[in-house]
Each structure stands twice: as structure tokens, then as C-alpha cells.
Protein backbone atom coordinates (compact mmCIF):
# COMPACT_ATOMS: atom_id res chain seq x y z
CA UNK A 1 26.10 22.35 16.94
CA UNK A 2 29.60 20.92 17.99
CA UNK A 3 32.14 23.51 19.50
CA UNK A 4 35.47 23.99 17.66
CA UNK A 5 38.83 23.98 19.64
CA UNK A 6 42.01 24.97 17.99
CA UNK A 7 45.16 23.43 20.08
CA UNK A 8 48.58 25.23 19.02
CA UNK A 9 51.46 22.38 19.41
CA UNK A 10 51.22 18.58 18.52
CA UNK A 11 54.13 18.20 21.40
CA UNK A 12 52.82 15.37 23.85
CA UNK A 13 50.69 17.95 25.48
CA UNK A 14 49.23 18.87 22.75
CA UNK A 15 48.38 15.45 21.66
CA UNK A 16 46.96 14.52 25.23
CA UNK A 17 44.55 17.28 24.82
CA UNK A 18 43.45 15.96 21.30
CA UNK A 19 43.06 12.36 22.64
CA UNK A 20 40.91 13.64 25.44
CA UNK A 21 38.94 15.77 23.44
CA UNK A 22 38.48 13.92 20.88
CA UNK A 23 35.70 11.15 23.01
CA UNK A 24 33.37 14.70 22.68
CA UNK A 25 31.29 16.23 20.36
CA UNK A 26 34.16 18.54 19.74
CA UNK A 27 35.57 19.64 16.44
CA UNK A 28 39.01 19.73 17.07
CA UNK A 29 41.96 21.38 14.63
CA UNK A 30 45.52 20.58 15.66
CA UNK A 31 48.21 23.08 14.65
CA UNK A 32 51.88 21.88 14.52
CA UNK A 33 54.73 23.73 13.26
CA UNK A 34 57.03 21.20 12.49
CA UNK A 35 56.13 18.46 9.29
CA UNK A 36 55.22 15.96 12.06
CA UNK A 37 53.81 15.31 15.18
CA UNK A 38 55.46 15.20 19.06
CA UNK A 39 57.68 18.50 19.11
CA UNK A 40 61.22 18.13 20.43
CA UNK A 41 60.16 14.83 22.40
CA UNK A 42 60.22 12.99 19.44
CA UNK A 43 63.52 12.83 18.99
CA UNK A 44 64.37 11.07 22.50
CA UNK A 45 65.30 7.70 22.56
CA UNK A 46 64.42 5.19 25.60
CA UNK A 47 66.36 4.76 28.31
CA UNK A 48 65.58 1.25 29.56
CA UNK A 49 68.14 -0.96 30.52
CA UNK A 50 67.17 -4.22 32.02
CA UNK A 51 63.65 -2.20 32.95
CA UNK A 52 61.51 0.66 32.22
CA UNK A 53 62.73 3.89 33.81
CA UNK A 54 59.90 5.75 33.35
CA UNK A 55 61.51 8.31 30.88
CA UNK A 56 57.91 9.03 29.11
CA UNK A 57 59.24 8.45 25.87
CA UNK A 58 56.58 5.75 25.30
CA UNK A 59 53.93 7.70 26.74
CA UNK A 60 54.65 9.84 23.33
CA UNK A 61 54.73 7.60 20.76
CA UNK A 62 51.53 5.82 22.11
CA UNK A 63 49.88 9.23 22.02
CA UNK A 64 51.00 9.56 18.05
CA UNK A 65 49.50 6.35 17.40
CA UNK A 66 46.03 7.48 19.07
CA UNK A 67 45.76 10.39 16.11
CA UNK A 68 44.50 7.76 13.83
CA UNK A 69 41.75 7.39 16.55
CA UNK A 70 40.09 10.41 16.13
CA UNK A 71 38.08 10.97 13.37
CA UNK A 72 36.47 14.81 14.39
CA UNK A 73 40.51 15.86 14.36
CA UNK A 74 41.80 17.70 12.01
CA UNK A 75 45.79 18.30 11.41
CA UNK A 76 47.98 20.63 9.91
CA UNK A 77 50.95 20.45 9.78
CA UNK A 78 53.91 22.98 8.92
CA UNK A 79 51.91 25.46 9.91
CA UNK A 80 51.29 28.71 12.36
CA UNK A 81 49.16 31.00 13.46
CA UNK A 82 49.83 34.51 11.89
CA UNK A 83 46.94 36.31 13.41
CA UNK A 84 44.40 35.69 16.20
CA UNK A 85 41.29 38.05 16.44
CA UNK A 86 38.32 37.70 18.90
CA UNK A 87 34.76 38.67 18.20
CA UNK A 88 32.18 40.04 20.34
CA UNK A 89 30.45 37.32 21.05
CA UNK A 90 33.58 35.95 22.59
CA UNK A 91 34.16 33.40 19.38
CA UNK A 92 38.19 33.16 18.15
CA UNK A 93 39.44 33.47 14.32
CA UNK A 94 42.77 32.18 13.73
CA UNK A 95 44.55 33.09 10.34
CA UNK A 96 47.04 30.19 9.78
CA UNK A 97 49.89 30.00 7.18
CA UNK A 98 51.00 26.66 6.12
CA UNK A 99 53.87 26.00 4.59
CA UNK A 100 54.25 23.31 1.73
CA UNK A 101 55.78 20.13 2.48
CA UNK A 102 55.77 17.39 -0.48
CA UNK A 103 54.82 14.11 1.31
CA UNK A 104 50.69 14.40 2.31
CA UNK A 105 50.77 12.99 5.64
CA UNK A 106 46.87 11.91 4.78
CA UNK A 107 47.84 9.84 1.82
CA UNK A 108 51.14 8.42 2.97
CA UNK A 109 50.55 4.66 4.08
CA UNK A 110 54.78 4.51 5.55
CA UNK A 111 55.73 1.87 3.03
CA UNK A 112 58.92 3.82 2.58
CA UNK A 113 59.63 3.40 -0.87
CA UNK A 114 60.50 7.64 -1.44
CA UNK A 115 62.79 6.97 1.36
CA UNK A 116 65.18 3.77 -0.08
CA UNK A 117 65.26 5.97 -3.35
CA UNK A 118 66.17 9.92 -2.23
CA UNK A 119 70.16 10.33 -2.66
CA UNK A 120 69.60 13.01 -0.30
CA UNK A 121 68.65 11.26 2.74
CA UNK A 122 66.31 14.10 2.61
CA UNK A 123 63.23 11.68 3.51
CA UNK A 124 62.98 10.99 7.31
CA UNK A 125 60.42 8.84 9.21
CA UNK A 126 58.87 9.13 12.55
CA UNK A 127 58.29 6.26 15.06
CA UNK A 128 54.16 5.29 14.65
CA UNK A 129 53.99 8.15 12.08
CA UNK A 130 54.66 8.62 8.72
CA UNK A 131 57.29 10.79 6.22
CA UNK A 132 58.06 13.86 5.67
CA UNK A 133 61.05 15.80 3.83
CA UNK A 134 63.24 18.08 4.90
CA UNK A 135 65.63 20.74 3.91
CA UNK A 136 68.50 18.35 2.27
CA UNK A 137 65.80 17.55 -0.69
CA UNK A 138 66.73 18.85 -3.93
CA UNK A 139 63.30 18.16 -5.72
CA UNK A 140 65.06 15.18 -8.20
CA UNK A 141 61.61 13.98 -8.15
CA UNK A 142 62.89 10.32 -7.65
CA UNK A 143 60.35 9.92 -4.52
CA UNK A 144 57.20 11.16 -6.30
CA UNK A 145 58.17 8.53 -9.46
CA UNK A 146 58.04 5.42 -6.56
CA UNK A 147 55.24 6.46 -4.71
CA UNK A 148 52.16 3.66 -4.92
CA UNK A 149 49.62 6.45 -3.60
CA UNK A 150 50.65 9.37 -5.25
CA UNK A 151 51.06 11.13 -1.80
CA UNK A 152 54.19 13.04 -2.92
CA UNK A 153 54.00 16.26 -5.22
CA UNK A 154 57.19 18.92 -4.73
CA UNK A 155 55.52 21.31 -6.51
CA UNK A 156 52.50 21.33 -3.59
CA UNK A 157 52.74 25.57 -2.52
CA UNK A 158 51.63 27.09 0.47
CA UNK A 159 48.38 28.36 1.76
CA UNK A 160 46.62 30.92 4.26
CA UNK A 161 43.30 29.62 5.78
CA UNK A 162 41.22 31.10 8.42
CA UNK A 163 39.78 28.80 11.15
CA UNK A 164 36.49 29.57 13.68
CA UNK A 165 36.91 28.48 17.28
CA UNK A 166 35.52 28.62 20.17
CA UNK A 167 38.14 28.07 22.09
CA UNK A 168 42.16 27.92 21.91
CA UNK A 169 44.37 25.58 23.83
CA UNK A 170 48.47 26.48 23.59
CA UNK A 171 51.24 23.65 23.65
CA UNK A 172 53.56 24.99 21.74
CA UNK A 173 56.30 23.88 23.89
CA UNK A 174 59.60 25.03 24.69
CA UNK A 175 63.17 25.90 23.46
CA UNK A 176 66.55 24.20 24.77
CA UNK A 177 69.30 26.46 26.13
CA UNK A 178 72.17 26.80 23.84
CA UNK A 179 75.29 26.78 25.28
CA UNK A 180 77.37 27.96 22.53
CA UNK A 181 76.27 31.61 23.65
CA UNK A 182 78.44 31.13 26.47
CA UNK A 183 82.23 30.52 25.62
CA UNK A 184 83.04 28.40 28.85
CA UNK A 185 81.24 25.47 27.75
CA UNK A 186 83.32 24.75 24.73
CA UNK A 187 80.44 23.36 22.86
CA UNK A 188 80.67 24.10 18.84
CA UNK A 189 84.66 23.83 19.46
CA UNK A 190 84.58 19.76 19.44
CA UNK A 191 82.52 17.15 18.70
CA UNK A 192 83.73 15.61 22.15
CA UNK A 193 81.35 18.34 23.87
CA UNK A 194 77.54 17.53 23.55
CA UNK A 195 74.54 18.71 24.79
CA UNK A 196 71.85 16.46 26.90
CA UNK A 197 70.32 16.75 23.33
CA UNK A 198 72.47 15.54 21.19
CA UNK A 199 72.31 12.41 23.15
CA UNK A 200 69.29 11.78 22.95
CA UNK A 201 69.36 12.21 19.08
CA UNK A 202 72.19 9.02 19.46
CA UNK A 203 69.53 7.40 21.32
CA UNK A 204 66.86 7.66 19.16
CA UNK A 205 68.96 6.62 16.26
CA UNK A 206 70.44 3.85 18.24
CA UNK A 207 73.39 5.14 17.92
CA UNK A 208 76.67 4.98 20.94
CA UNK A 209 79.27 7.62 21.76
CA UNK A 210 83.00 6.46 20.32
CA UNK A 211 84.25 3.09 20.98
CA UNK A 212 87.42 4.97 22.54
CA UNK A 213 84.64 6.64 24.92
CA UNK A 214 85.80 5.23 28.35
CA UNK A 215 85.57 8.61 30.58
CA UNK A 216 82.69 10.78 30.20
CA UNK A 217 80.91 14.15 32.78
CA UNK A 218 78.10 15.54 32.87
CA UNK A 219 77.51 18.85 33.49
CA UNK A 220 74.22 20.08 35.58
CA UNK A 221 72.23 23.62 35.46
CA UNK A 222 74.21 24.66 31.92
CA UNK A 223 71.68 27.21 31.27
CA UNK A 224 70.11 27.15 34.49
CA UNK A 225 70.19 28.97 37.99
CA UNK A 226 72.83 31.26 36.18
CA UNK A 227 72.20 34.88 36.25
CA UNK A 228 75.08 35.34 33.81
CA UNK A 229 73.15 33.09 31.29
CA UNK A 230 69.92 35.26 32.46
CA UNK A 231 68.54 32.39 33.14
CA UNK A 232 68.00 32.20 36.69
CA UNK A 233 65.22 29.40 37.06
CA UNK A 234 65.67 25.46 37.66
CA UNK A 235 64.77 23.81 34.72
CA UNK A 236 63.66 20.66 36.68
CA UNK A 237 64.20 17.83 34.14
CA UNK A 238 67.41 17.98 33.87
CA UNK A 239 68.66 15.83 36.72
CA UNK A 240 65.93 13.46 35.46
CA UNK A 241 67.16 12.87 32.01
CA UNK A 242 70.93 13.21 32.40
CA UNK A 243 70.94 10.41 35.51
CA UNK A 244 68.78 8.58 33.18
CA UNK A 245 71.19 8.31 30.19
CA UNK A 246 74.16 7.87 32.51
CA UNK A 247 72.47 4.75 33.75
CA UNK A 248 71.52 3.75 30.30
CA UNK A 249 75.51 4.60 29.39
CA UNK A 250 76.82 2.58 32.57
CA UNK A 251 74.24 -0.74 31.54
CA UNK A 252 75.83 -0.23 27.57
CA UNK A 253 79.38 -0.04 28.94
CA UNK A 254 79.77 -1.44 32.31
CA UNK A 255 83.62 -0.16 32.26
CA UNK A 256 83.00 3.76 31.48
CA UNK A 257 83.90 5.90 34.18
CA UNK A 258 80.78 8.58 34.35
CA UNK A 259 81.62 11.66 36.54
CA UNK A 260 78.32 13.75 37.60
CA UNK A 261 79.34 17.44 38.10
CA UNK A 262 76.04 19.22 40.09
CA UNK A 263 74.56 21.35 42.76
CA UNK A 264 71.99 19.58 43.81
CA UNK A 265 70.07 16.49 42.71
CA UNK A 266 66.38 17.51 41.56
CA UNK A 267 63.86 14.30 42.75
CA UNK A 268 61.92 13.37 40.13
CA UNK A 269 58.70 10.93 40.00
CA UNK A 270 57.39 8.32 42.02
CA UNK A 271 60.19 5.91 41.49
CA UNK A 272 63.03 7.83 42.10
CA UNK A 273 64.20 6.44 45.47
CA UNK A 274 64.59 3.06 43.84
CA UNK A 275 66.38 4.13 40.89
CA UNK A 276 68.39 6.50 43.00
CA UNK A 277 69.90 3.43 45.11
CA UNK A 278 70.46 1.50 41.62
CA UNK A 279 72.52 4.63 40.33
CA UNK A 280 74.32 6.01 43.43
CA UNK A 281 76.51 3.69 43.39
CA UNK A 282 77.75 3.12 39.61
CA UNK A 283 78.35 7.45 39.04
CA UNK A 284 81.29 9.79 41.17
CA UNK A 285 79.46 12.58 41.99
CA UNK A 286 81.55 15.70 41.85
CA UNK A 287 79.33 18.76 43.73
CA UNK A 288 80.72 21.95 41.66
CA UNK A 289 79.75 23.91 38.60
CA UNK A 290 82.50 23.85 36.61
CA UNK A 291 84.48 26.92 35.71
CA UNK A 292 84.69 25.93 32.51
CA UNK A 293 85.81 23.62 29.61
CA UNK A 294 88.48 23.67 27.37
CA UNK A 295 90.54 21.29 24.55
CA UNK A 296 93.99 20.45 25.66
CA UNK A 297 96.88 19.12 22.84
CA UNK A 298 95.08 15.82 22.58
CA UNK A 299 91.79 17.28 21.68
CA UNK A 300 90.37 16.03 24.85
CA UNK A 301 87.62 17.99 26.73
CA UNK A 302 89.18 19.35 30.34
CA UNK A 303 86.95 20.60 33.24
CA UNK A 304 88.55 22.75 35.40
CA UNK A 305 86.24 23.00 38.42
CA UNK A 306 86.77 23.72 42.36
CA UNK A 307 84.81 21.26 44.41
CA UNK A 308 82.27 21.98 47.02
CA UNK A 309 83.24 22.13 50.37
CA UNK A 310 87.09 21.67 49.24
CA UNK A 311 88.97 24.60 47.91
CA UNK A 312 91.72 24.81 45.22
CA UNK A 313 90.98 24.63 41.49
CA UNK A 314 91.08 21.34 39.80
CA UNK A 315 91.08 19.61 36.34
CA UNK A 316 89.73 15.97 34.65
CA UNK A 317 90.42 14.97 31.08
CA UNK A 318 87.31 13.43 29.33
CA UNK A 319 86.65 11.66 26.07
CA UNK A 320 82.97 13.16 26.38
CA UNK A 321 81.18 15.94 28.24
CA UNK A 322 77.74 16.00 27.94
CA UNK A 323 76.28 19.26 29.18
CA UNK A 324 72.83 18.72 30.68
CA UNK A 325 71.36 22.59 29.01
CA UNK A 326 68.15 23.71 30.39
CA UNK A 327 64.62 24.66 29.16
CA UNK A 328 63.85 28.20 27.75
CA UNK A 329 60.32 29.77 26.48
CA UNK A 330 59.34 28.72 22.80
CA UNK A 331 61.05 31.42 20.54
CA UNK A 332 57.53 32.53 19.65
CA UNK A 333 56.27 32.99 23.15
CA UNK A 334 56.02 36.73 23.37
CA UNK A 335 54.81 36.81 19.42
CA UNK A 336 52.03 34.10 21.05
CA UNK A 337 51.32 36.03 24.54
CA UNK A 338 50.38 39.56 22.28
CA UNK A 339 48.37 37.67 20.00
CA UNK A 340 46.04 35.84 22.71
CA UNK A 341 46.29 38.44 25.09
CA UNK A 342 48.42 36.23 27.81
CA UNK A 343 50.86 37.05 30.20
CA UNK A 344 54.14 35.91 30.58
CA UNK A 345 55.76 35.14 33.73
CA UNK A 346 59.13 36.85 35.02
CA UNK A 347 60.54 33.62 33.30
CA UNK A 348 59.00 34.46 30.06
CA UNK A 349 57.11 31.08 30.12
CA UNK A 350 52.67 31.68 29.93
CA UNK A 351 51.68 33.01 33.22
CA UNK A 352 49.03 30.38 34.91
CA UNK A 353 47.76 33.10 36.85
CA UNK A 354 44.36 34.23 34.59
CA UNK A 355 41.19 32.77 35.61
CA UNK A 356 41.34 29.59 33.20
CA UNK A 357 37.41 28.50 33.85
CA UNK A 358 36.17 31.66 32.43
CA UNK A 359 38.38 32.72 29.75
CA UNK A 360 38.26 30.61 26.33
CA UNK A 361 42.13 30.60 25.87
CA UNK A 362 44.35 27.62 27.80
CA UNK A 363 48.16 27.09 28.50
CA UNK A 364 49.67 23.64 28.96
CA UNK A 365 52.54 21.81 29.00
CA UNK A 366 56.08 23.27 28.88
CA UNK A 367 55.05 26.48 27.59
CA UNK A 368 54.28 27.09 31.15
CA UNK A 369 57.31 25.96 32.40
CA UNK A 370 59.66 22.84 32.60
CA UNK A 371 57.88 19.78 32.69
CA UNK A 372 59.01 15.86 32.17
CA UNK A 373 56.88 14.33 29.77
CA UNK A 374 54.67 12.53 32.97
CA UNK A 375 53.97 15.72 33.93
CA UNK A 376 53.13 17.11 30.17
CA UNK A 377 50.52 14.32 29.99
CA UNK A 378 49.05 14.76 33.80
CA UNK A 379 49.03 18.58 33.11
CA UNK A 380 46.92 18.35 29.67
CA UNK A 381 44.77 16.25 30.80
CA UNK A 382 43.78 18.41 33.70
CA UNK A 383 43.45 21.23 31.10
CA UNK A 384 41.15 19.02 28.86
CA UNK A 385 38.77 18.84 32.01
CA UNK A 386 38.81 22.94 32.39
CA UNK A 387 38.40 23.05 28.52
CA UNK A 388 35.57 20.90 28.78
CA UNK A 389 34.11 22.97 31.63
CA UNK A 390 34.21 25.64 30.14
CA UNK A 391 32.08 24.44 26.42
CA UNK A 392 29.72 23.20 28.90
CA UNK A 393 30.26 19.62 28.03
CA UNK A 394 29.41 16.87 30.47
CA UNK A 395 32.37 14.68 31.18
């Protein structure tokens, strides 16, 4: 008899897992939260210029495309785990709650038909994926009348099921600081003040910053190394992705100036001496955390800062400030650590610290801490080889 493994998260750990699992006699149930696969990743655009950077962004949507692969996986989506209880003979039962969404991501062939007729815009569509619809729709019904397979019903209601496995795997990701908890930021006050984020949402939609955009900082460690923000770790990608879409920025619009406020510059990956020396040159690296960031009469972002070693507070006008905000625990980390009986770290992230050959319950990903998506991917697989391990399968 094949074993069953639930995996929490459809994030690009999550997926890796699947992919690798599914080459065994495995039964294999993937839970996702969201309507669609790849968790916050998703939503990152590329940030190529003249050649790959190694961002990882195509790592995900290749691993999206592999679902159709796998015919012992099973998906559900908009759903979570609402109760986890373990037998005596060691064996898991999840109680899952899904919630209804109208498009059935099983029937849907992405000929996008609901999506040219919803006055909404309540219909999106994800890269290699399919549709689903979010909060905007007002059930007008227009998408179900246009729909050649019948996929769509808004009337579809939620369930509760209850799933057998013998072991879990948890990738349910992470959560993004928010800066608007912390007043010096000035983010929510203009639309001039962005997070890391909400550039990568331009990305992905192809989108650009203002045409009048000709001066533009980023800020490092906003929600990091900051025991005012209680958050007191690095986050570790941050330096990764923010010198990565300043490059991307620079290539777009050879004539922005880019200022690069920081304490230190995290390395990241094997290629980062080379694209180090291709950036270096083309950013003005100011070394300060700035004190904070205000609107003047114009409506223009202003840092005021002090620069490291110098002394004497300073200011910079900006037509963008894009505040590189760090990585937190998922918000249902602690709900997820009482339910599978996991420790947390003094972080709040899953501890790594149980014995993960003999216990039937695995962490990967960024729910144990910041991770770029290379490392997601090198850390599930690893995890796939301990899951396997442990069911006894040979690899």
C-alpha cells in the first residue's frame, strides 16, 4: 500500500517537494491557502537585463508547470488545516476547510474567455497556471455564461474533509514586514514610498515607476536588525533582491540616479562577485540607516539620514523610495507549531532542531527562516530525501 504525505504550502518549496515526491509510490495531497499555486513568489517579476541574474523567479514558474506532471497529486486549493490529530500508531489526520472559489482549477483549460468578459477585473491569471477570482467579483454571472467547459459555478460552497497521512511536510512560507507599523518610513502617506514588494508587483505586471522617476533610494534592513521593530534578525534576501531590481531599474533607465542606503551588503549565490563588479559601479552607496522619511511641499519623499563614518545629519529629495522590508514568520506559525507539536525558534520561524529522520512531521523553506528562492528549492529537495527516508522508500 502507497504512503500518503500531506505538504502544507504550494510556495516553491512546497512544490519542489511535490515534484520530488511525486517519481514514488507516494500519494501525495497538496494544501494551499491561496486560490493558486507559488505563495508570495508568484507575484515577482524577472529581473534580467541583457542576462539572467539568477533571481529564481523561473525556477518557480517551471515548478508550476511540473503539477500537471504528477498524476498521484492531489490539490486543494483555498484551503487550511483546522485540526491535526495523531494516532497511536503514529499515522496523522488532518481536518481541512476549504473555502469556495468559483473557477475549478481541474476543469479550467486558461482560454480566458471569463476573464475578457468580468467588468470587475475580478478574474486574474497566473503565469503556467490557470484562473481564479478574487474579492472584486460581484457574482454578475457573466463568466459562468462564456465558459466552454463549464468550470465556473459562483454558487460552488465550502467544505470540511478529513485526510489520512502518514506523514506531514510544512511550507507554508512566510510574511513580509510591514512598514506602515512604524511611522518613520512614511509608507501609506504617498504613493512615492514603496515597499521591495510593491516592485516586484510592477515587475510582474510589466509595469515602470513614473516617467518623471529620475532619482530613486533604497532603503536596507526596514524591518530587520531593528530591536525597535522587534525584529532583530537579518532577513538575508534582501540585499539580493533590492540590488537586483536596481540593476534591472539602471538597464530600463540608464539616466536614473539610484542611491543605496545600507549597513552592510549581504553576499548572495554563486555569482555574486560578477554581478557585484557589474553593479558597483552604476549605484552611490550611502552606508546609514536612515532616520527617517518624510513628504516635503512638493510631495517628494526626503531621507534625512547621518552617514557612516561622517557625522552631521543630512537630507536627499527622491521621486521614489523603495524600502527593501524584511521577512517575518507566516501569520499562522504559532496556530501551525501547537497543532503539529513544533517548536519555534527565538525568531518565531519552525525550529530545525527536532530529530527530522525519526519524527513524521518536516519543515522547509522560509517557514524556517529567510531563504532566496535557490535556496527554497535546494532546501526541499534535501527534505524530500529525509521524507523519503523516513517511509522507507528507496531513492
Amino acid at each position: 500500500m502507497n504512503s500518503n504525505v500531506s505538504i502544507i504550502g504550494a510556495g516553491v518549496s512546497g512544490l519542489t517537494v511535490a515534484k520530488t515526491l511525486a517519481q514514488f509510490p507516494i500519494n501525495l495531497t497538496l494544501i494551499e491557502q491561496n486560490p493558486y499555486p507559488g505563495g508570495r513568489a508568484i507575484f515577482y517579476g524577472c529581473k534580467a537585463t541583457d542576462s539572467c541574474v539568477h533571481c529564481g523567479v523561473c525556477l518557480l514558474r517551471d515548478a508550476i508547470f511540473d503539477l500537471s506532471d504528477s498524476p498521484n497529486l492531489t490539490t486543494m486549493y483555498s484551503s487550511t488545516p483546522q485540526a491535526v490529530y495523531k494516532g497511536s500508531d503514529g499515522k496523522f489526520q488532518l481536518e481541512i476547510e476549504s473555502s469556495p472559489n468559483g473557477i475549478d482549477p481541474e476543469l479550467c483549460t486558461s482560454c480566458g474567455y471569463c476573464q475578457s468578459v468580468c467588468p470587475e477585473n475580478a478574474i486574474q491569471g497566473i503565469p503556467g497556471w490557470k484562473f481564479y477570482i478574487d474579492e472584486k467579483c460581484t457574482d454578475c454571472g457573466k463568466c459562468s455564461a462564456v465558459c466552454p467547459v463549464s468550470a465556473i459555478d459562483l454558487s460552488r460552497k465550502g467544505k470540511k474533509q478529513t485526510l489520512n497521512a502518514d506523514s506531514i511536510v510544512v511550507s507554508s512560507g512566510f510574511s513580509p514586514f510591514d512598514p506602515a507599523i512604524n511611522r518613520k518610513w512614511g509608507y501609506g502617506d504617498s504613493g512615492r514610498v514603496i515597499t521591495g514588494t510593491d516592485l516586484e508587483l510592477l515587475l510582474y505586471r510589466e509595469s515602470y515607476l513614473p516617467e518623471d522617476t529620475k532619482r530613486v533610494a533604497f532603503i536596507q534592513c526596514v524591518g530587520s536588525r531593528n530591536v525597535m521593530e522587534g525584529e532583530t534578525q537579518c532577513s538575508r534576501v534582501c540585499c539580493a533582491y533590492a540590488l537586483r531590481m536596481a540593476n534591472r531599474l539602471k538597464a530600463e533607465r540608464p539616466d536614473m540616479e539610484i542611491d543605496f542606503y545600507y549597513m552592510d551588503i549581504q553576499h548572495f549565490g554563486k555569482s555574486f562577485s560578477s554581478f557585484w563588479n557589474t553593479v558597483k559601479d552604476q549605484l552611490n552607496f550611502v552606508r546609514s540607516i536612515p532616520i527617517n522619511v518624510e513628504q516635503n511641499g512638493t510631495e517628494k519623499p526626503v531621507i534625512w539620514y547621518e552617514p557612516i563614518p561622517e557625522r552631521g545629519i543630512r537630507k536627499n529629495e527622491y521621486d521614489m523610495v523603495i524600502l527593501s522590508h524584511g521577512l517575518k514568520p507566516a501569520e499562522n506559525a504559532e496556530k501551525m507549531a501547537e497543532m503539529l507539536n513544533l517548536d519555534l525558534d527565538s525568531n518565531g520561524f519552525f525550529s530545525s532542531a527536532h530529530d527530522r529522520l525519526t519524527t513524521p512531521v518536516f519543515t522547509t523553506g522560509t517557514c524556517r527562516g529567510p531563504m532566496r528562492i535557490d535556496e527554497c528549492v535546494e532546501d526541499a529537495s534535501s527534505t524530500s530525501e529525509e521524507v523519503l527516508k523516513f517511509l522507507g522508500v528507496s531513492i
